[in-house]
PDB file of N, CA and C in Angstrom:
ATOM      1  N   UNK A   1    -147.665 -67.189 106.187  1.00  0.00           N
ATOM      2  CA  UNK A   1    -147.140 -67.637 107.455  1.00  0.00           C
ATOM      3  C   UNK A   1    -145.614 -67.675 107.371  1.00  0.00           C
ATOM      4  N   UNK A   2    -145.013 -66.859 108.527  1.00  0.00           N
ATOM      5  CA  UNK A   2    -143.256 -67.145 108.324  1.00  0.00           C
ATOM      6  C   UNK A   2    -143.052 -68.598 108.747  1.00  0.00           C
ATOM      7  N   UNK A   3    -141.772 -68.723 108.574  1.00  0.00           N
ATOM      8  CA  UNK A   3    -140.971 -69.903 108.869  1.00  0.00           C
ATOM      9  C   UNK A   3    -140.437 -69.378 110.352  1.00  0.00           C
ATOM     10  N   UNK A   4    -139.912 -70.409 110.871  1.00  0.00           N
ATOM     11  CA  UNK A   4    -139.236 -70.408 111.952  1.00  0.00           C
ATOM     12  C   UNK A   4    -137.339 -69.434 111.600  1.00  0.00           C
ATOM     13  N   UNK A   5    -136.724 -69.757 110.562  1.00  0.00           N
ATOM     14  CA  UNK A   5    -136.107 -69.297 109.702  1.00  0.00           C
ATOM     15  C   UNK A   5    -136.282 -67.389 109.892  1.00  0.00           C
ATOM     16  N   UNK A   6    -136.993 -67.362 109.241  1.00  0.00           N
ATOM     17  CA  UNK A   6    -137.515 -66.559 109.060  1.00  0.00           C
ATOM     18  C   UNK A   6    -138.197 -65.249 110.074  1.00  0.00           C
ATOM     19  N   UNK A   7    -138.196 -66.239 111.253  1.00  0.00           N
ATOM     20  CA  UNK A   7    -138.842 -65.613 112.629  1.00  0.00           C
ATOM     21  C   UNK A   7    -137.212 -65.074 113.299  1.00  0.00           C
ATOM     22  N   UNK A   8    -136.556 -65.959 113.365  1.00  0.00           N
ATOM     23  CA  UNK A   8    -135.471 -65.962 114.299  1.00  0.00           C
ATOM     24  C   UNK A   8    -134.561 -64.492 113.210  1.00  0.00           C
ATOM     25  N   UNK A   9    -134.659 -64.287 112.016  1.00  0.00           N
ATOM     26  CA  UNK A   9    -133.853 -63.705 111.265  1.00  0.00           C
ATOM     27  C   UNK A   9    -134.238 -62.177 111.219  1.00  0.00           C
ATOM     28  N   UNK A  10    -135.761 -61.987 111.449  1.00  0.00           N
ATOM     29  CA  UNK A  10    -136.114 -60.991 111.901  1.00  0.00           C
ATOM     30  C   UNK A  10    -136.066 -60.290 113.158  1.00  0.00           C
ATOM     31  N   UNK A  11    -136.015 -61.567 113.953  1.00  0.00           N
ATOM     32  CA  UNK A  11    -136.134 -61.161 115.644  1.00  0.00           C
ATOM     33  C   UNK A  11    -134.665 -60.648 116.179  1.00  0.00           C
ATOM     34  N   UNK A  12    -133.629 -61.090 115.122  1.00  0.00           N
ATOM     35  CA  UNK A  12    -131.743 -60.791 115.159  1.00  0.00           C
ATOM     36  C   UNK A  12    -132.488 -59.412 114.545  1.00  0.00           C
ATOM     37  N   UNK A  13    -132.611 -59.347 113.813  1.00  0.00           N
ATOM     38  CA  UNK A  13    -131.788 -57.876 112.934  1.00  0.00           C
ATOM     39  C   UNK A  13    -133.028 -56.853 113.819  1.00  0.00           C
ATOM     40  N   UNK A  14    -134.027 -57.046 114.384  1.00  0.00           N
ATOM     41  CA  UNK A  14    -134.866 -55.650 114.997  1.00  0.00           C
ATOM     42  C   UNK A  14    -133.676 -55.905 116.561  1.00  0.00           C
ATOM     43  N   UNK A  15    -133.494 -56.517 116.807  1.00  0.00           N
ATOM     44  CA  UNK A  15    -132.508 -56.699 117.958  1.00  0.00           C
ATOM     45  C   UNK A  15    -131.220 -55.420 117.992  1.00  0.00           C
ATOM     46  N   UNK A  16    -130.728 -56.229 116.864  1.00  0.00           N
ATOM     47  CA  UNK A  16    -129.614 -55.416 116.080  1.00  0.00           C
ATOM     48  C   UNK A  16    -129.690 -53.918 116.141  1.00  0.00           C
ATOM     49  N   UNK A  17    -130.927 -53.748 115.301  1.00  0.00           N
ATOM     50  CA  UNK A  17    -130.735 -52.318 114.600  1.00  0.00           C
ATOM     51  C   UNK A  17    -131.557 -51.156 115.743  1.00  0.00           C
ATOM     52  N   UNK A  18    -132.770 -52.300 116.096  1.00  0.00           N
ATOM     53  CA  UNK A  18    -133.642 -51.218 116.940  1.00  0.00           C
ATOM     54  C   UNK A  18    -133.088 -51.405 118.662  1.00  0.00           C
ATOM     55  N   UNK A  19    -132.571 -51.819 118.809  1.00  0.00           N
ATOM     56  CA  UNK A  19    -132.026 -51.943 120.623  1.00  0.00           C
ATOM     57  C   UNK A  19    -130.567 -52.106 120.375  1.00  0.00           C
ATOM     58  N   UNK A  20    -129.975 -51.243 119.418  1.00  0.00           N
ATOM     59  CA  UNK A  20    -128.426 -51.078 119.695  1.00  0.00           C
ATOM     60  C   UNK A  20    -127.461 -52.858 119.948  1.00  0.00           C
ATOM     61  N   UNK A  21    -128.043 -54.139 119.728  1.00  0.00           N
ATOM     62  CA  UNK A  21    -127.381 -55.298 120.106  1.00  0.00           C
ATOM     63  C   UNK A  21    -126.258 -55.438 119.181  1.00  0.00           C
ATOM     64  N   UNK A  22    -125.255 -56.396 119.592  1.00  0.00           N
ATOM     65  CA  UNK A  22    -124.507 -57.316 119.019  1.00  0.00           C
ATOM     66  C   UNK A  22    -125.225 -58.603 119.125  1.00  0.00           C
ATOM     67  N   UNK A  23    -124.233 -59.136 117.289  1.00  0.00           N
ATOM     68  CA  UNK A  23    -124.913 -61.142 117.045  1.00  0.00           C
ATOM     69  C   UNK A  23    -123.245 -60.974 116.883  1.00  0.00           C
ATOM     70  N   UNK A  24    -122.675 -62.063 117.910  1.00  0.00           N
ATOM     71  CA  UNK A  24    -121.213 -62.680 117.957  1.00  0.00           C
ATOM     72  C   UNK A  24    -121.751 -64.070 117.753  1.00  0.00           C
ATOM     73  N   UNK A  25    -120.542 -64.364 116.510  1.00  0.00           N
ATOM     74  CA  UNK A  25    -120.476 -65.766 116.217  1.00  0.00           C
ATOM     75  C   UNK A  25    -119.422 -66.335 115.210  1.00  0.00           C
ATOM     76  N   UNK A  26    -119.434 -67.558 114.717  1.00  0.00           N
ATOM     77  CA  UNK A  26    -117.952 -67.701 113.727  1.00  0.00           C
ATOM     78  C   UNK A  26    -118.430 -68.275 112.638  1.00  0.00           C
ATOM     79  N   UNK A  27    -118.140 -67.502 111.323  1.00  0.00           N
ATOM     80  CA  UNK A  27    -118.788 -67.853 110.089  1.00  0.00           C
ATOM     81  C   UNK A  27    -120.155 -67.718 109.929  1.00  0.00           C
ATOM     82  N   UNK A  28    -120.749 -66.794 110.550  1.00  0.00           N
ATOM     83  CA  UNK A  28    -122.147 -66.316 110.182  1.00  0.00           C
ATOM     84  C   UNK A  28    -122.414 -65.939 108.986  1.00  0.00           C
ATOM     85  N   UNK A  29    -121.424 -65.308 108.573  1.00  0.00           N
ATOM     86  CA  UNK A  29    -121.831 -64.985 107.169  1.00  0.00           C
ATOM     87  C   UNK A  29    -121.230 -65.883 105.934  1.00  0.00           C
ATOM     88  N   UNK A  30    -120.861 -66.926 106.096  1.00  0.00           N
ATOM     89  CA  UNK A  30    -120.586 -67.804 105.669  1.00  0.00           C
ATOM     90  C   UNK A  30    -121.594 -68.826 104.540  1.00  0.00           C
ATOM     91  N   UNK A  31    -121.752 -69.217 103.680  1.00  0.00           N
ATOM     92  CA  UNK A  31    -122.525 -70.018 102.922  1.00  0.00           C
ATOM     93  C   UNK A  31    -123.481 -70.221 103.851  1.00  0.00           C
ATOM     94  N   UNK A  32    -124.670 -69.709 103.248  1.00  0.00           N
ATOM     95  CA  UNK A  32    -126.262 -70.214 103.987  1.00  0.00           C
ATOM     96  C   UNK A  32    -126.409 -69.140 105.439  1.00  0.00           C
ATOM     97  N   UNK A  33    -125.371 -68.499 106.046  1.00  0.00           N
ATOM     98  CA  UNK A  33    -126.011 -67.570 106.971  1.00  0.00           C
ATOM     99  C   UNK A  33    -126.941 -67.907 107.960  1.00  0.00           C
ATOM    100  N   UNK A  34    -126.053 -69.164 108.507  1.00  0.00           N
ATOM    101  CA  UNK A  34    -126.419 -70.102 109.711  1.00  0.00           C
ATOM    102  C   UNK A  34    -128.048 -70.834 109.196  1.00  0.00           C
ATOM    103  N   UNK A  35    -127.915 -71.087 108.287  1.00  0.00           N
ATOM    104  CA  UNK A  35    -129.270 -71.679 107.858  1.00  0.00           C
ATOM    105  C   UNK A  35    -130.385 -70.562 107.790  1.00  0.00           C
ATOM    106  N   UNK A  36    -129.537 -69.510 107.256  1.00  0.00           N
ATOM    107  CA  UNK A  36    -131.087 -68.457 106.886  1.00  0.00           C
ATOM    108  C   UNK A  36    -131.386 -68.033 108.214  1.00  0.00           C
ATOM    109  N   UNK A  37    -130.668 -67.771 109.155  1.00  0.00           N
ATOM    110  CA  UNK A  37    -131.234 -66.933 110.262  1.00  0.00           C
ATOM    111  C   UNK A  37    -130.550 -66.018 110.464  1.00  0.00           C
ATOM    112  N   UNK A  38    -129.549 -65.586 110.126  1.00  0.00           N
ATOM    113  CA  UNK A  38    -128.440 -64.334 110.154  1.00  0.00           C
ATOM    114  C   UNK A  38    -129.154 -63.323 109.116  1.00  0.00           C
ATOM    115  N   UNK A  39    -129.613 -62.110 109.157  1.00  0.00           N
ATOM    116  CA  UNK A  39    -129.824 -60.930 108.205  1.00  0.00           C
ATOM    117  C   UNK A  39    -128.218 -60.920 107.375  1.00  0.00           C
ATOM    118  N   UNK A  40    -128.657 -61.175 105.540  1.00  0.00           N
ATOM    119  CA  UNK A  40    -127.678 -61.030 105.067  1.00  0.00           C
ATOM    120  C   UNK A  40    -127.782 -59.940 104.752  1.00  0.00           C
ATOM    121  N   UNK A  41    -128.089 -58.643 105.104  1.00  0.00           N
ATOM    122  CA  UNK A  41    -127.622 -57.398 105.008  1.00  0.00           C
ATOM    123  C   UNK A  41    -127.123 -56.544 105.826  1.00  0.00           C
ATOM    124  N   UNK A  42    -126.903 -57.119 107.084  1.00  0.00           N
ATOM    125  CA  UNK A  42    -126.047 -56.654 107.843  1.00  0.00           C
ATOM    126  C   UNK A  42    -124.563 -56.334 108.043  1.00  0.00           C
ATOM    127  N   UNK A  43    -124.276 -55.577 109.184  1.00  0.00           N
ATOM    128  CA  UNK A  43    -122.751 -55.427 108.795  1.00  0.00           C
ATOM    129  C   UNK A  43    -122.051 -55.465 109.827  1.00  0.00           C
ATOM    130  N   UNK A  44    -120.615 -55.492 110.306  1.00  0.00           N
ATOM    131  CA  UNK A  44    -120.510 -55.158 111.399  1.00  0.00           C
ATOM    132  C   UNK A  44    -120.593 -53.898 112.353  1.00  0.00           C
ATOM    133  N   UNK A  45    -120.924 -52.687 111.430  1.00  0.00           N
ATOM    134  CA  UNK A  45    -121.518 -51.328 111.640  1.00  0.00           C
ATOM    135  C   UNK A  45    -122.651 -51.812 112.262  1.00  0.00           C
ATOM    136  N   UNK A  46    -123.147 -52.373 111.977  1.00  0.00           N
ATOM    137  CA  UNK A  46    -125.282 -52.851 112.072  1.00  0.00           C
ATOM    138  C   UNK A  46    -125.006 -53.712 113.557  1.00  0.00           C
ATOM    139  N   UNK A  47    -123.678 -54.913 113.856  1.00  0.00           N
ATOM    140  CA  UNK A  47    -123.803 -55.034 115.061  1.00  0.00           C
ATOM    141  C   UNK A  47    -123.962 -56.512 115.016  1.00  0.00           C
ATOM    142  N   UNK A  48    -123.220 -57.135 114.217  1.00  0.00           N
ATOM    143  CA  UNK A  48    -123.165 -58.621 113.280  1.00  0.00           C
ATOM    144  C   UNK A  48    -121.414 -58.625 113.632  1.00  0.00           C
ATOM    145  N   UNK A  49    -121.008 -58.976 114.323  1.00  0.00           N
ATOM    146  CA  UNK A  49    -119.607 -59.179 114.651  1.00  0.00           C
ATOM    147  C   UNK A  49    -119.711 -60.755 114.194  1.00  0.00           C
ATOM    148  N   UNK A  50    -118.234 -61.156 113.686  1.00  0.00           N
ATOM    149  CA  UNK A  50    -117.795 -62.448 112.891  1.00  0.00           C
ATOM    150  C   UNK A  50    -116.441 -62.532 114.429  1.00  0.00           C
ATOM    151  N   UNK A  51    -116.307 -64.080 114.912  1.00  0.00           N
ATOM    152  CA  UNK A  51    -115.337 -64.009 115.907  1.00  0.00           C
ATOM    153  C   UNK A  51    -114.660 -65.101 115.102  1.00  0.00           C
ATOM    154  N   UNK A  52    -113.312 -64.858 115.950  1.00  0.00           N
ATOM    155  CA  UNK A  52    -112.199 -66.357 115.032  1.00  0.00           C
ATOM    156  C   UNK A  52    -112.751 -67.516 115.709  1.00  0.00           C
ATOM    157  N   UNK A  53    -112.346 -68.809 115.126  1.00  0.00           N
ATOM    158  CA  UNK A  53    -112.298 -70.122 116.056  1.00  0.00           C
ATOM    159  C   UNK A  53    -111.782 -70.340 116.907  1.00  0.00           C
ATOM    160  N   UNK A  54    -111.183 -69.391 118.242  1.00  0.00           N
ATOM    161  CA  UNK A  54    -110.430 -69.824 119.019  1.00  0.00           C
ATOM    162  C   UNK A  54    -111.608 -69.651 120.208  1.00  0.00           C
ATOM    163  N   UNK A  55    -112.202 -70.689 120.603  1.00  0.00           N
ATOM    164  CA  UNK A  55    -113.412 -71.296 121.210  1.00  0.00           C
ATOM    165  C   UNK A  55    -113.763 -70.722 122.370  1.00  0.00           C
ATOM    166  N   UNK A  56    -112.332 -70.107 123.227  1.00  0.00           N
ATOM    167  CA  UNK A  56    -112.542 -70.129 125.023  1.00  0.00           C
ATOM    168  C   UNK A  56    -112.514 -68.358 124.974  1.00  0.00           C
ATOM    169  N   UNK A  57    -112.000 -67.993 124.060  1.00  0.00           N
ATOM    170  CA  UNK A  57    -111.812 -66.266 124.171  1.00  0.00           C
ATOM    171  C   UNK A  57    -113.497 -65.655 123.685  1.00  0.00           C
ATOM    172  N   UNK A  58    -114.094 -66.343 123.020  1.00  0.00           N
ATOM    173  CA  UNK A  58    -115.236 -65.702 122.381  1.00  0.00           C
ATOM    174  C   UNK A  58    -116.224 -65.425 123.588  1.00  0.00           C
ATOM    175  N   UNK A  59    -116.486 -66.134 124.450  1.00  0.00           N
ATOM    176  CA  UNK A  59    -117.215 -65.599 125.035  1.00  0.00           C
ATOM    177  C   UNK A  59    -116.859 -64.646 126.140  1.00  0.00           C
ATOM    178  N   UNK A  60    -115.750 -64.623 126.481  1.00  0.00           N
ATOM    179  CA  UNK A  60    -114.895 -63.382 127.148  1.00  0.00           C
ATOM    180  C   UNK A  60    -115.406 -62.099 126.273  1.00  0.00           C
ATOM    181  N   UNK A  61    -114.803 -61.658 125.098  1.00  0.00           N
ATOM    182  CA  UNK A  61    -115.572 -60.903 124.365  1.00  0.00           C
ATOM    183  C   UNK A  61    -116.978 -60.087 124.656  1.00  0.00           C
ATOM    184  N   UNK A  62    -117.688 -61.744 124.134  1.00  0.00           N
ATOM    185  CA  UNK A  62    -118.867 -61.466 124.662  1.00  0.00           C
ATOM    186  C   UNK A  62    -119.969 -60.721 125.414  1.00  0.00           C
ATOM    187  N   UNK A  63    -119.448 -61.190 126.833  1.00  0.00           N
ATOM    188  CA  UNK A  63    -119.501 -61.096 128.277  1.00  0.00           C
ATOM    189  C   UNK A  63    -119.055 -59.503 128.697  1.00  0.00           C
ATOM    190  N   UNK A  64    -117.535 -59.051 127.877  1.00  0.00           N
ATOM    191  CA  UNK A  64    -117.481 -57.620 127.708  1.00  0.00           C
ATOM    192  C   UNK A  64    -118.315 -56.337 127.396  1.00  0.00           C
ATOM    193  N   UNK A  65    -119.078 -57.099 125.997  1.00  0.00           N
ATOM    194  CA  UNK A  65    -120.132 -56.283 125.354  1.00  0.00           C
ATOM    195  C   UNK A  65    -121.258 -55.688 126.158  1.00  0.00           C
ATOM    196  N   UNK A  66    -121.461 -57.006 126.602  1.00  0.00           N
ATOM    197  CA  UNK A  66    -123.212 -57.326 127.845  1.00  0.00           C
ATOM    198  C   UNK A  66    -122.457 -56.480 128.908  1.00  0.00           C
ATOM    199  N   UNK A  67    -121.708 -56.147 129.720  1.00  0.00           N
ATOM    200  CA  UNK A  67    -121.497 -55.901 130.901  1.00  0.00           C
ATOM    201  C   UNK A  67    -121.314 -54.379 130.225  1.00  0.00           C
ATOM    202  N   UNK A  68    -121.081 -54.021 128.864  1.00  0.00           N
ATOM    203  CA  UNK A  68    -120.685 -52.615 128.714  1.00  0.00           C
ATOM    204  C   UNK A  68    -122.408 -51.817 128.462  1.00  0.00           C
ATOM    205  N   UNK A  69    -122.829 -52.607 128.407  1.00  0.00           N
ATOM    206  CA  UNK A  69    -124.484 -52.173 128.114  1.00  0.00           C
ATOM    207  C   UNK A  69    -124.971 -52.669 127.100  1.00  0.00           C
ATOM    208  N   UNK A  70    -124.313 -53.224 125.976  1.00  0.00           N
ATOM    209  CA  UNK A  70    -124.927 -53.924 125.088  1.00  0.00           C
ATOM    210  C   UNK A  70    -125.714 -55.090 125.090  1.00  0.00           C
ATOM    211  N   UNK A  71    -126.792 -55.301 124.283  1.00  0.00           N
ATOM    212  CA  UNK A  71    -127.395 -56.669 124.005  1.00  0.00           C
ATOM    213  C   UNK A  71    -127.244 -57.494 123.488  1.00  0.00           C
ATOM    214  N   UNK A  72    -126.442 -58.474 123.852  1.00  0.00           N
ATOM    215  CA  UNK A  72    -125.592 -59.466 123.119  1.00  0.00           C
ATOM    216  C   UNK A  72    -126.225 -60.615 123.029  1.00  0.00           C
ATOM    217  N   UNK A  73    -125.989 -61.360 121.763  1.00  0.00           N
ATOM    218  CA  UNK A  73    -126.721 -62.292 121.246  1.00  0.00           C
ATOM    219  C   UNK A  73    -125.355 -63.168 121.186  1.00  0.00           C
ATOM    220  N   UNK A  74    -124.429 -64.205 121.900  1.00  0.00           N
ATOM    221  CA  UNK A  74    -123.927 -65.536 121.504  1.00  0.00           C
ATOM    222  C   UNK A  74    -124.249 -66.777 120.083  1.00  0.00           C
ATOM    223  N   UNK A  75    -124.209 -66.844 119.349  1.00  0.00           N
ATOM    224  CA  UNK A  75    -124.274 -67.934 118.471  1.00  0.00           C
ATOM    225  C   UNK A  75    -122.983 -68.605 118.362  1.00  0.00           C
ATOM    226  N   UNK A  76    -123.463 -69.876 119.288  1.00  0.00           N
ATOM    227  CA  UNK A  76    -122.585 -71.257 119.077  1.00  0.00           C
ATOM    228  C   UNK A  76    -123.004 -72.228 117.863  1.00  0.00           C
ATOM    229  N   UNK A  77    -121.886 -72.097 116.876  1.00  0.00           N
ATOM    230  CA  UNK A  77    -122.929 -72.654 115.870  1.00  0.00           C
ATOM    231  C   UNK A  77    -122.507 -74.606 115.883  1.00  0.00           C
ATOM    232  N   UNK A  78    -121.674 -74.955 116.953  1.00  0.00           N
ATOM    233  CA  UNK A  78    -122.215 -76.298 117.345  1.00  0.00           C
ATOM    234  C   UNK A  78    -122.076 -76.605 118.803  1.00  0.00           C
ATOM    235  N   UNK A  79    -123.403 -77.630 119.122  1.00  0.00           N
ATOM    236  CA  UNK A  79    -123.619 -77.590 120.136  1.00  0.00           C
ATOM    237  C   UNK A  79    -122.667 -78.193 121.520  1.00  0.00           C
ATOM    238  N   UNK A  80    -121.673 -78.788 120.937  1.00  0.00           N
ATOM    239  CA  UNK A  80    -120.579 -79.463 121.179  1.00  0.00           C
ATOM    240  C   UNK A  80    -119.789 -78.143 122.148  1.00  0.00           C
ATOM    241  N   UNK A  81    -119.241 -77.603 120.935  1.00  0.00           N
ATOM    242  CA  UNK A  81    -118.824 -75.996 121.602  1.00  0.00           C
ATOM    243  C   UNK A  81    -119.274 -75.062 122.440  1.00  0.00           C
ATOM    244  N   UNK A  82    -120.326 -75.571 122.986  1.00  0.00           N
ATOM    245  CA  UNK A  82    -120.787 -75.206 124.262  1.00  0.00           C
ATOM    246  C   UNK A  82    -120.133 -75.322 125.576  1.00  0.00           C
ATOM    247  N   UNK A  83    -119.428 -76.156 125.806  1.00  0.00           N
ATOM    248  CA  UNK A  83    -118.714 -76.463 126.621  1.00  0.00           C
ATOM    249  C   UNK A  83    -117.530 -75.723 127.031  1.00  0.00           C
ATOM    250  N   UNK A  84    -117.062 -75.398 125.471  1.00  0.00           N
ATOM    251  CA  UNK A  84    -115.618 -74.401 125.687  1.00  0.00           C
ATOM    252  C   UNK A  84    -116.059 -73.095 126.155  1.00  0.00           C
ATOM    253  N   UNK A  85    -117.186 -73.048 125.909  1.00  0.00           N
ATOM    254  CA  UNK A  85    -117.799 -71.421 125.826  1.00  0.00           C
ATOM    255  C   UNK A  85    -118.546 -71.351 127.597  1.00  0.00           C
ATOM    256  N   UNK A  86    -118.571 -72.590 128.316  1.00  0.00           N
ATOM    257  CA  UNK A  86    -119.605 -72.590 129.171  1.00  0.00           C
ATOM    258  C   UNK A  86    -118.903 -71.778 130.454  1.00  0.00           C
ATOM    259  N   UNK A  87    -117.646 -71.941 130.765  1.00  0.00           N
ATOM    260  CA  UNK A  87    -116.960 -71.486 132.126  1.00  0.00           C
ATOM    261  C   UNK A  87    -116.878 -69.852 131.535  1.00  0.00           C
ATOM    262  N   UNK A  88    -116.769 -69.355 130.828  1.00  0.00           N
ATOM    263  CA  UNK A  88    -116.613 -67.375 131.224  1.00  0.00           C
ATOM    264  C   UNK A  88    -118.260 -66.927 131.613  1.00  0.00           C
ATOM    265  N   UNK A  89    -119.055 -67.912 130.759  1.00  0.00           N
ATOM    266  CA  UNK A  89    -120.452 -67.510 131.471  1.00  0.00           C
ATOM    267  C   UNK A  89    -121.100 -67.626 132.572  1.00  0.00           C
ATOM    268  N   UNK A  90    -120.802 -68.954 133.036  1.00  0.00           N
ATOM    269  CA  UNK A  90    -121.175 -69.750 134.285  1.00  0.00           C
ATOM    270  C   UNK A  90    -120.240 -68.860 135.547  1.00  0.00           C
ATOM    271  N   UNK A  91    -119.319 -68.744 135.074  1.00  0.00           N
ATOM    272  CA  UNK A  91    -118.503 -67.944 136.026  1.00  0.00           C
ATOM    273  C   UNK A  91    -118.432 -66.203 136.283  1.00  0.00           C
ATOM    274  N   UNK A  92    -118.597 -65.745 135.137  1.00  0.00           N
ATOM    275  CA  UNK A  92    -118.584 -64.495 135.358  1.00  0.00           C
ATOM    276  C   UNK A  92    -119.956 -63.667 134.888  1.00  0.00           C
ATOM    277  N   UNK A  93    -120.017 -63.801 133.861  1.00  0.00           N
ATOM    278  CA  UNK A  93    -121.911 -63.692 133.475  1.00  0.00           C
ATOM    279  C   UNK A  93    -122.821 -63.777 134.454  1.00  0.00           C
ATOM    280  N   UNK A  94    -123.118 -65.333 134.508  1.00  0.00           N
ATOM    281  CA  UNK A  94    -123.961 -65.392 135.528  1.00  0.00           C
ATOM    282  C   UNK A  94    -124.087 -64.823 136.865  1.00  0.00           C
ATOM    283  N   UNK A  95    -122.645 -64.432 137.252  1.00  0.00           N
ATOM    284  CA  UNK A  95    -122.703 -64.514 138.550  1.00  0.00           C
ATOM    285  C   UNK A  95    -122.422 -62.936 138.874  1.00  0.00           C
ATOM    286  N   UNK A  96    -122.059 -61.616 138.086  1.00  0.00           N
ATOM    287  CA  UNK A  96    -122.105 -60.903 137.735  1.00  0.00           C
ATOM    288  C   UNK A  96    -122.832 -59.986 138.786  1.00  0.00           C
ATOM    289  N   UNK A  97    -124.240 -60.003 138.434  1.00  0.00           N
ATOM    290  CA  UNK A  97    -125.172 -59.342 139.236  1.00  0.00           C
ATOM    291  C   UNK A  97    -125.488 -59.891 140.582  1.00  0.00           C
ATOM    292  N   UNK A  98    -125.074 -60.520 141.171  1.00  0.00           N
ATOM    293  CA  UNK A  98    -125.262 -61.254 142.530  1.00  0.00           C
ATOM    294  C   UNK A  98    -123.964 -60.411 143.212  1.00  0.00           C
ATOM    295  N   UNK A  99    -122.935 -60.665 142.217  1.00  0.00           N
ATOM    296  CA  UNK A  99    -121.607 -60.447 143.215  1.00  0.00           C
ATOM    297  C   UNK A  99    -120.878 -58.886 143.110  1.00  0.00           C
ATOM    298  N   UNK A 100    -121.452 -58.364 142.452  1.00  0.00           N
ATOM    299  CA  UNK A 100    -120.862 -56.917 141.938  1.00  0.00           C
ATOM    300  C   UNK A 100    -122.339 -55.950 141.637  1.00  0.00           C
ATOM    301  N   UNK A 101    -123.537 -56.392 141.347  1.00  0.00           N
ATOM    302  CA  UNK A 101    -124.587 -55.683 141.293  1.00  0.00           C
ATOM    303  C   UNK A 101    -124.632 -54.673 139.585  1.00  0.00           C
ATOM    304  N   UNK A 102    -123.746 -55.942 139.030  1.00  0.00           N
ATOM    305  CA  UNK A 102    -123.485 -55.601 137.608  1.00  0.00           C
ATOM    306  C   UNK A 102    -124.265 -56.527 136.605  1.00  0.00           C
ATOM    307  N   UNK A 103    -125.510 -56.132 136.011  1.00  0.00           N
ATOM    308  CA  UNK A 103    -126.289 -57.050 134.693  1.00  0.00           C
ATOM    309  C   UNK A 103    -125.741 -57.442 133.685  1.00  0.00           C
ATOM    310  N   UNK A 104    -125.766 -59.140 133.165  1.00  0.00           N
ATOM    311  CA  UNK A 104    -125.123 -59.331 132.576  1.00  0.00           C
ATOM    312  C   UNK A 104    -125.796 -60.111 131.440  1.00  0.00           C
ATOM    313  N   UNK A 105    -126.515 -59.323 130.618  1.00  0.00           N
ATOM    314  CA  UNK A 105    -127.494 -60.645 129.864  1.00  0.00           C
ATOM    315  C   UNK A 105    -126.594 -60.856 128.700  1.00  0.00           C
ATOM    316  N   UNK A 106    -126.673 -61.920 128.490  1.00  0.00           N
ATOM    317  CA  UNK A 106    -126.353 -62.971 127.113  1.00  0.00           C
ATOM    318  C   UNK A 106    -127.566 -63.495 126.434  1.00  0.00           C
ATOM    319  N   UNK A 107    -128.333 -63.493 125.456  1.00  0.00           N
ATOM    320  CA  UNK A 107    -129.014 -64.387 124.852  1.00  0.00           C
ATOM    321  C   UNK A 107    -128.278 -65.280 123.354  1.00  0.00           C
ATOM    322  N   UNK A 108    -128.155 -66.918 124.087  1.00  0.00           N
ATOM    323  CA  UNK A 108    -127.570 -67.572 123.482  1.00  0.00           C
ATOM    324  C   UNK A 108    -127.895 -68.743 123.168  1.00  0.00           C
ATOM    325  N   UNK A 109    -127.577 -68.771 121.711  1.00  0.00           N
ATOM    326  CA  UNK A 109    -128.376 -69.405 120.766  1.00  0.00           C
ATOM    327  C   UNK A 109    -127.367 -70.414 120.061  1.00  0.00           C
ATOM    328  N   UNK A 110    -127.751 -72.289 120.848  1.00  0.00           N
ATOM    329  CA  UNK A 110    -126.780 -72.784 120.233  1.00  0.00           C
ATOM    330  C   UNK A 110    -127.346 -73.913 119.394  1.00  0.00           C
ATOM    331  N   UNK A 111    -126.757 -74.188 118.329  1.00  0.00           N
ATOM    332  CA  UNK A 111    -127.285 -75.195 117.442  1.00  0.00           C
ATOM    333  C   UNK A 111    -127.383 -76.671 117.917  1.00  0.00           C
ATOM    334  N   UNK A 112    -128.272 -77.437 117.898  1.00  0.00           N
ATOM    335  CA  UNK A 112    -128.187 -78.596 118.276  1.00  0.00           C
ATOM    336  C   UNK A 112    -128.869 -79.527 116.615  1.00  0.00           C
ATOM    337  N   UNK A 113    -127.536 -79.792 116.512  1.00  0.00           N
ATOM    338  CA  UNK A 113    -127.410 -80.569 114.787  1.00  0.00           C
ATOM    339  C   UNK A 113    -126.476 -82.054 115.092  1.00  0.00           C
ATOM    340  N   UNK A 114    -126.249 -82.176 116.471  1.00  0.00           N
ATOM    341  CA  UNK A 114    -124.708 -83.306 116.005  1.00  0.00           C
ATOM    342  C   UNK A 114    -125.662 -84.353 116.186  1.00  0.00           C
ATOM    343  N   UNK A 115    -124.995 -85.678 115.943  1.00  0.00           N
ATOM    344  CA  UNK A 115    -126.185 -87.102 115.444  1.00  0.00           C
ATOM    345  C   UNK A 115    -125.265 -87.626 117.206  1.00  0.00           C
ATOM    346  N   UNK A 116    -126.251 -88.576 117.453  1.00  0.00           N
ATOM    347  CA  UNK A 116    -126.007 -89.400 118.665  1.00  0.00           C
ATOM    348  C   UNK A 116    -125.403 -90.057 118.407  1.00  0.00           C
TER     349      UNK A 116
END
């Protein structure tokens, strides 16, 4: 039986490799590889992009990829940082195909680890 781990790490890299996607995120490949869900054999050839910490530009990026035809995968790796990341989506993402007749998928995947 897989792990959940294990599910999500497979379900990135057939993403990746077999439907042409991008995984944008910061320090993915970093010690532990978001807790074992990042394919550590990927590359950024393979479609594993590493973004800096500057919080409000990443999903601009993003949002670029998806609107260019790609399948973009977001990883916020805290859930906090959702917020910085929430207005290029809410605003232009979302609203994308309503207002221009342009598809804009994001699938985004944010960690929820912070203590109350």
């Amino acid at each position: 039986m897989k792990t959940l781990r294990e599910t999500i790490c497979n379900i990135t890299k057939k993403h990746l490799i077999k439907y042409n996607g991008m995984c944008f995120g910061q320090c993915m490949t970093a010690v532990g590889y978001i807790g074992g869900t990042i394919p550590v054999d990927l590359t950024e050839e393979d479609g594993l992009i590493e973004l800096p910490c500057s919080d409000v530009s990443n999903t601009g990026i993003i949002t670029g990829a998806s609107l260019m035809g790609r399948r973009s995968f977001a990883v916020i790796r805290y859930q906090g940082f959702q917020w910085f990341n929430a207005a290029i989506i809410a605003n232009y993402a979302c609203k994308s195909k309503e207002m221009w007749n342009k598809p804009c998928p994001i699938f985004i995947r944010s960690i929820a680890m912070e203590n109350k």
